[in-house]
PDB file of N, CA and C in Angstrom:
ATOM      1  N   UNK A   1       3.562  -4.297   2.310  1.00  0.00           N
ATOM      2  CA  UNK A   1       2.690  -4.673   1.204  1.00  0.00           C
ATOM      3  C   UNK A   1       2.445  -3.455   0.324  1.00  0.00           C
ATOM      4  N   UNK A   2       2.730  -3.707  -0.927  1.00  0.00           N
ATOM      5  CA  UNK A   2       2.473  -2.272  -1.885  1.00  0.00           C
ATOM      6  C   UNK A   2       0.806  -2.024  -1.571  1.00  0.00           C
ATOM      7  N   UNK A   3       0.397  -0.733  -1.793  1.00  0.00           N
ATOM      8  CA  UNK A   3      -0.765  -0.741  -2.467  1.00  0.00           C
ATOM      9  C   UNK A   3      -1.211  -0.072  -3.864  1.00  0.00           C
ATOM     10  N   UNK A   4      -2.341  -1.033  -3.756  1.00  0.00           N
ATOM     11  CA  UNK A   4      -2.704  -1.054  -5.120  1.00  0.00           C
ATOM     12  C   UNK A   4      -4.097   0.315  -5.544  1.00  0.00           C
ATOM     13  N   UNK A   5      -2.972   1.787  -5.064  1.00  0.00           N
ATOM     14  CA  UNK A   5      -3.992   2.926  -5.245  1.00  0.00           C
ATOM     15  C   UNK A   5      -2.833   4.134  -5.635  1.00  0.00           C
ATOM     16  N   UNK A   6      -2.732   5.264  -5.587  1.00  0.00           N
ATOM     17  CA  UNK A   6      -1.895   5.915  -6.000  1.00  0.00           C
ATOM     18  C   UNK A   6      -2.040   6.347  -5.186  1.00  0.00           C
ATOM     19  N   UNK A   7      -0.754   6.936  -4.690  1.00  0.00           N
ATOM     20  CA  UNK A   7      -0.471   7.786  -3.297  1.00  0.00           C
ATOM     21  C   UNK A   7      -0.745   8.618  -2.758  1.00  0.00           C
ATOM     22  N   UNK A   8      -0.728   9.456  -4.473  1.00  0.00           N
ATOM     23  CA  UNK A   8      -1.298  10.665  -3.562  1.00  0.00           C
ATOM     24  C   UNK A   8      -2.687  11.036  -3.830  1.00  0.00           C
ATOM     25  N   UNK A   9      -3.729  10.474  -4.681  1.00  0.00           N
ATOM     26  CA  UNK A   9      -5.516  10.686  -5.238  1.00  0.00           C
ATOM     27  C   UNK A   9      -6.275   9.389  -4.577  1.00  0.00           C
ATOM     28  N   UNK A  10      -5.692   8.332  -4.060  1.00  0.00           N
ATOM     29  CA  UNK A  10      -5.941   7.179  -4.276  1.00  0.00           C
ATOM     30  C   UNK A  10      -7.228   6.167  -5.284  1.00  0.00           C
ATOM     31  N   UNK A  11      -6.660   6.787  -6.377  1.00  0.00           N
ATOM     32  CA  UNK A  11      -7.331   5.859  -7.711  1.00  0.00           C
ATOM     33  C   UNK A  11      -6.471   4.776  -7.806  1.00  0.00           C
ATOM     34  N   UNK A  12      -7.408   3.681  -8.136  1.00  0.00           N
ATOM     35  CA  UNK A  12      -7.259   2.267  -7.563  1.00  0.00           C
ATOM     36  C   UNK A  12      -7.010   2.004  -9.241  1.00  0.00           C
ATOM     37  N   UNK A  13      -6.234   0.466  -9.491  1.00  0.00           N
ATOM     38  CA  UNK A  13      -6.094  -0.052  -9.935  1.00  0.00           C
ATOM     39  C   UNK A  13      -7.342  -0.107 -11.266  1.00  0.00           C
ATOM     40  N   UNK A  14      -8.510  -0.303 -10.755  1.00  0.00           N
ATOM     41  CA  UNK A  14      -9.727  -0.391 -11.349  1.00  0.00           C
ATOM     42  C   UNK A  14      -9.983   1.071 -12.213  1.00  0.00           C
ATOM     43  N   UNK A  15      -9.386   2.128 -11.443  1.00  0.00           N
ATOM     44  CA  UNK A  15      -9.787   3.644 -12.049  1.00  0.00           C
ATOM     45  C   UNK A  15      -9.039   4.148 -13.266  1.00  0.00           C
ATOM     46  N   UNK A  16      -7.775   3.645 -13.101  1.00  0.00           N
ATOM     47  CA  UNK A  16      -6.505   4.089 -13.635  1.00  0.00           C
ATOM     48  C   UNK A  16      -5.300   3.136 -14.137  1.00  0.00           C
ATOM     49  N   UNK A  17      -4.525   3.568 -14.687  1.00  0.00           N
ATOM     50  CA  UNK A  17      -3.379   3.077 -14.809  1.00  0.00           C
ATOM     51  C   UNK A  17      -2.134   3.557 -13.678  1.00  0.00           C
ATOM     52  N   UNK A  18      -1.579   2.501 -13.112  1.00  0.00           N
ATOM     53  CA  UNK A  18      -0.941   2.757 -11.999  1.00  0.00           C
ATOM     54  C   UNK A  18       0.371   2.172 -12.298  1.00  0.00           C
ATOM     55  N   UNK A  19       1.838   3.220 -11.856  1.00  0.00           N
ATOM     56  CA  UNK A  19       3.204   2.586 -12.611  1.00  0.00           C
ATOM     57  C   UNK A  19       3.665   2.679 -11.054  1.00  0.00           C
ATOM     58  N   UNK A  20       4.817   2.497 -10.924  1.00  0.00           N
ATOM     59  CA  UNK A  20       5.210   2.151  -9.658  1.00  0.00           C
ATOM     60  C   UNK A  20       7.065   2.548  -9.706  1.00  0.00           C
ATOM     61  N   UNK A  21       7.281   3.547  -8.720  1.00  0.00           N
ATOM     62  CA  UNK A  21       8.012   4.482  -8.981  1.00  0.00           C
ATOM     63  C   UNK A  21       9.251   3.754  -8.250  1.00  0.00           C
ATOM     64  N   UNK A  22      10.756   3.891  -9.606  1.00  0.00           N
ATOM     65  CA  UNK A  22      11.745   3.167  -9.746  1.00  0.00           C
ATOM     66  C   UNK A  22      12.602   3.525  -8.014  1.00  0.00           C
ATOM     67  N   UNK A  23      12.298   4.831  -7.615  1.00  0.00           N
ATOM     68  CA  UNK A  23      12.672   5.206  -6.730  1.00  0.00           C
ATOM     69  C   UNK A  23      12.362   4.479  -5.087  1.00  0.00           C
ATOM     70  N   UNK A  24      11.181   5.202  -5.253  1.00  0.00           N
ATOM     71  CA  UNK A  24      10.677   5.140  -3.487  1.00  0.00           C
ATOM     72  C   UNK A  24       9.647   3.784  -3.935  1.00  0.00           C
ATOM     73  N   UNK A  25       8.805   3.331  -5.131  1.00  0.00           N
ATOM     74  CA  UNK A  25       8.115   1.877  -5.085  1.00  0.00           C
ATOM     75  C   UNK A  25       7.064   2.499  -4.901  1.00  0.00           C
ATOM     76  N   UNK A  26       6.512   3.762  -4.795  1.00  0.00           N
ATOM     77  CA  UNK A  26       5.182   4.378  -4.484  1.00  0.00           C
ATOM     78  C   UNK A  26       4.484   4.058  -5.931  1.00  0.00           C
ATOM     79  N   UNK A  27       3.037   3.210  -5.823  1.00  0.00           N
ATOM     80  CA  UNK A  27       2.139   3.641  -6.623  1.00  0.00           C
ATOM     81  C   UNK A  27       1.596   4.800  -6.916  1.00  0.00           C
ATOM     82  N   UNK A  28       1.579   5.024  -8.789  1.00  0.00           N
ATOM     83  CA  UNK A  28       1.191   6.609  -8.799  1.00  0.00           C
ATOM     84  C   UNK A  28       0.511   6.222 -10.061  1.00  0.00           C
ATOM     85  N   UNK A  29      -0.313   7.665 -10.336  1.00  0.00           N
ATOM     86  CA  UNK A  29      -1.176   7.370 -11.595  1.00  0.00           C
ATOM     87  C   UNK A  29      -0.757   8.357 -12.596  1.00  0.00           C
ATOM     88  N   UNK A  30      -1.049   8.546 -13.690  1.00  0.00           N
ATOM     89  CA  UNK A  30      -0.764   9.605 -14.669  1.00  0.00           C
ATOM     90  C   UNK A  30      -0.659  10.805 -14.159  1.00  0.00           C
ATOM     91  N   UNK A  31      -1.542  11.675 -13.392  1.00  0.00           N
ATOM     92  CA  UNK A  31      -1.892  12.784 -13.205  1.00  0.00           C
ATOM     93  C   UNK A  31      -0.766  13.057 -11.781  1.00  0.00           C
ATOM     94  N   UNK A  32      -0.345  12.092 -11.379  1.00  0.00           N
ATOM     95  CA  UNK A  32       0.551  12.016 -10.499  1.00  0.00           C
ATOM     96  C   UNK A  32       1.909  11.907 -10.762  1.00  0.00           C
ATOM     97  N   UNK A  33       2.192  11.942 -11.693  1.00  0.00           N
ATOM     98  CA  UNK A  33       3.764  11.577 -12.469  1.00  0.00           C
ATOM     99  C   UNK A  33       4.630  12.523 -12.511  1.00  0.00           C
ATOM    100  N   UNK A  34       6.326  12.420 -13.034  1.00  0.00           N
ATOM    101  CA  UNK A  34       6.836  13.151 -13.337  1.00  0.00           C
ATOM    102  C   UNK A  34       7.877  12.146 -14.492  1.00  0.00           C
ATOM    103  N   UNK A  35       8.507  12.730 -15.399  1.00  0.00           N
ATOM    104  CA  UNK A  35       9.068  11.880 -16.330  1.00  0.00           C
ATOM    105  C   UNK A  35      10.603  13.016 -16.475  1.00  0.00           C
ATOM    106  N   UNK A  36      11.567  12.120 -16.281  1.00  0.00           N
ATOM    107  CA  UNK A  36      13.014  12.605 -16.768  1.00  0.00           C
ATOM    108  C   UNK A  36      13.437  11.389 -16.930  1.00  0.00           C
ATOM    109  N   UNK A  37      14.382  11.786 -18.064  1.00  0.00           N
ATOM    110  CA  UNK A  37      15.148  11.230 -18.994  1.00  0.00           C
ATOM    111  C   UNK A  37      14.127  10.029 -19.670  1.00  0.00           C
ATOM    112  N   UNK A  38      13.064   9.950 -19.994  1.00  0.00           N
ATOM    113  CA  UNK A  38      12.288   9.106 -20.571  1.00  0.00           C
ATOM    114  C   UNK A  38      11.812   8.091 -19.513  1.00  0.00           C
ATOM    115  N   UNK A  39      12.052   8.173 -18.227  1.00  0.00           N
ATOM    116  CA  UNK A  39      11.464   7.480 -17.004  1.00  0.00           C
ATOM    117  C   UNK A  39      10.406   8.003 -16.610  1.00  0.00           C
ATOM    118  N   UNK A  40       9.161   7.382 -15.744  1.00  0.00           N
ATOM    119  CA  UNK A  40       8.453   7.688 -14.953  1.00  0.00           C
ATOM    120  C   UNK A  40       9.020   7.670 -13.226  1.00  0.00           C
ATOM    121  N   UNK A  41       8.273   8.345 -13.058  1.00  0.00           N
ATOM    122  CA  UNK A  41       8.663   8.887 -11.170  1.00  0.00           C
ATOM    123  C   UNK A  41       7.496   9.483 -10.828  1.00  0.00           C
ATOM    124  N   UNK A  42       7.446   9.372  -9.243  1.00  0.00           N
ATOM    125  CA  UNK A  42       6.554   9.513  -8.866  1.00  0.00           C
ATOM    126  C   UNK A  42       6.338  10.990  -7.857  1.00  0.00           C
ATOM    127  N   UNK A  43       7.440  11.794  -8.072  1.00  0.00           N
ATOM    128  CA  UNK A  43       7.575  13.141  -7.918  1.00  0.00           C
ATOM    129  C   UNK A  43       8.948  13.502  -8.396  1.00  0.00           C
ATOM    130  N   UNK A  44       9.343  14.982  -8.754  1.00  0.00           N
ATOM    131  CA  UNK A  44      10.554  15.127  -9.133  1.00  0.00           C
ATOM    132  C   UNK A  44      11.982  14.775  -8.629  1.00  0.00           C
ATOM    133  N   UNK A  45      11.600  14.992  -6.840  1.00  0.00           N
ATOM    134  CA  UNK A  45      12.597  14.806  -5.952  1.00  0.00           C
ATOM    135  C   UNK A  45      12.855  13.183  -5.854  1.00  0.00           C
ATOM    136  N   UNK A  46      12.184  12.533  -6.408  1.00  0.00           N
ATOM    137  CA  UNK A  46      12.566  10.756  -7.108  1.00  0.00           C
ATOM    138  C   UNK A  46      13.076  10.905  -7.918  1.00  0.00           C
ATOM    139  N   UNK A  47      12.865  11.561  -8.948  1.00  0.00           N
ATOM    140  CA  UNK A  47      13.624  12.158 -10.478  1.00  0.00           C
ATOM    141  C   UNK A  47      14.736  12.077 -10.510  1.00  0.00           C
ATOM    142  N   UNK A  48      15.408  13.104  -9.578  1.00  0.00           N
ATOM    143  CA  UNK A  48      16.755  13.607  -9.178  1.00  0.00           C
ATOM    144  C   UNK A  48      17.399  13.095  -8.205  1.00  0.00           C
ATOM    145  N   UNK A  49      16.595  12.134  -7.619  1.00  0.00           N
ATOM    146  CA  UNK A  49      17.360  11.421  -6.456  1.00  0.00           C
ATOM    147  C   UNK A  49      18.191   9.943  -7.238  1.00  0.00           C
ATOM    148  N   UNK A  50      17.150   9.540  -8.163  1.00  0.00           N
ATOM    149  CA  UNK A  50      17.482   8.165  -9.078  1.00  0.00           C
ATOM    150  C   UNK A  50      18.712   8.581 -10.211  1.00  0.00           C
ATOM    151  N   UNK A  51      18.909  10.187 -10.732  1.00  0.00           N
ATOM    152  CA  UNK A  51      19.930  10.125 -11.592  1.00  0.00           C
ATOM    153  C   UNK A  51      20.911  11.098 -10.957  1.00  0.00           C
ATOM    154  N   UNK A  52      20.551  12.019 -10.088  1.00  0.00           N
ATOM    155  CA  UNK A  52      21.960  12.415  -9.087  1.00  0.00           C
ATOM    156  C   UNK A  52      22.683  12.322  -8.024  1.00  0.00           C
ATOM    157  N   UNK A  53      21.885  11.099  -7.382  1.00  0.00           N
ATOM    158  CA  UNK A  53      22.464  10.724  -6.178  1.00  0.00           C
ATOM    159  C   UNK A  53      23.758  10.253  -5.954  1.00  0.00           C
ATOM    160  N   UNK A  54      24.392  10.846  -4.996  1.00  0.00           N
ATOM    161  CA  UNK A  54      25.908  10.154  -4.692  1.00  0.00           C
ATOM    162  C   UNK A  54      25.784   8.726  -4.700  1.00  0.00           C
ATOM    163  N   UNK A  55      26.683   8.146  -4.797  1.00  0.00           N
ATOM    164  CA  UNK A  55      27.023   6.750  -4.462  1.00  0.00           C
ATOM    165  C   UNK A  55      26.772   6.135  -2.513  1.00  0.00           C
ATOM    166  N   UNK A  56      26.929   5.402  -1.851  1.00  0.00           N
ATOM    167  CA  UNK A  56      26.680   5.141  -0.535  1.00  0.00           C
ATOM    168  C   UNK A  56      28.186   4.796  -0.630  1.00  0.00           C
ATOM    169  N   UNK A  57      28.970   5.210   0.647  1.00  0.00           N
ATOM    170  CA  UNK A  57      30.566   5.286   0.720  1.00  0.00           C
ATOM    171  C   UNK A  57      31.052   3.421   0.341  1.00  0.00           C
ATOM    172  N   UNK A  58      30.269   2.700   0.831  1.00  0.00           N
ATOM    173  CA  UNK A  58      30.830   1.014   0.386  1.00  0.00           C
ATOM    174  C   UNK A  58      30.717   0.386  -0.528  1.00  0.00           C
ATOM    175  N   UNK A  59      29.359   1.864  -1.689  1.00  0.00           N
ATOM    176  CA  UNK A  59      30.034   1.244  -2.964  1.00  0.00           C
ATOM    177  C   UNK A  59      31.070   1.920  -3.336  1.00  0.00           C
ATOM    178  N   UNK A  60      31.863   2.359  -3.289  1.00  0.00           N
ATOM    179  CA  UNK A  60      32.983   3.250  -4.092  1.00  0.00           C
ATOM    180  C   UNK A  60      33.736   2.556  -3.790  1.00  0.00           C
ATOM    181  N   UNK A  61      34.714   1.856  -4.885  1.00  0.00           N
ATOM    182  CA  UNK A  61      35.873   1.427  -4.791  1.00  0.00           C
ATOM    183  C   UNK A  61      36.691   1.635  -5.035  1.00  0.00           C
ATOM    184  N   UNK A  62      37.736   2.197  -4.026  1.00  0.00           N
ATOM    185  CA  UNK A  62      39.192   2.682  -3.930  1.00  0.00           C
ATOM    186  C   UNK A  62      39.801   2.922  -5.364  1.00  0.00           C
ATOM    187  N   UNK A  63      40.719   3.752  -5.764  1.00  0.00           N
ATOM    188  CA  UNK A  63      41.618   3.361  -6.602  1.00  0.00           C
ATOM    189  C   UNK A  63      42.915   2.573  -6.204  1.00  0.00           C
ATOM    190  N   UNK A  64      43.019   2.164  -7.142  1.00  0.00           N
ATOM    191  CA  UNK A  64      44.794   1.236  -6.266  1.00  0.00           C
ATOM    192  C   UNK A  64      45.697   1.556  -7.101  1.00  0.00           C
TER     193      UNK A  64
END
C-alpha cells in the first residue's frame, strides 16, 4: 500500500504537495526532490538509475 506521507519528513498529503517517484514509487515532497532532465525523483540515485540503467539481459534482443 503506498503511503500517503513523504518518506523521508513524513508530511502528509494535508501538509504538502506529494509527487510520487517514477523510479522506486516513494512518496516525496518538494523539499525532498531531485529533478533531471525535467523529471521529478525522489533522490538522485533514482535520477540516474531511471536514465542510465542497463537494460535487464531478456530485454535485449539479439541481432540476427
Amino acid at each position: 500500500m503506498l503511503q500517503d506521507s513523504c518518506f523521508e519528513c513524513q508530511k502528509t498529503s494535508d501538509e504538502t504537495q506529494l509527487s510520487k517517484c517514477p523510479t522506486c514509487h516513494k512518496q516525496f515532497c518538494e523539499d525532498h526532490s531531485h529533478r533531471m532532465s525535467g523529471r521529478w525523483f525522489c533522490s538522485r540515485g533514482c535520477a540516474q538509475h531511471f536514465f542510465f540503467s542497463e537494460p535487464d539481459e531478456e530485454d535485449v534482443v539479439p541481432d540476427e
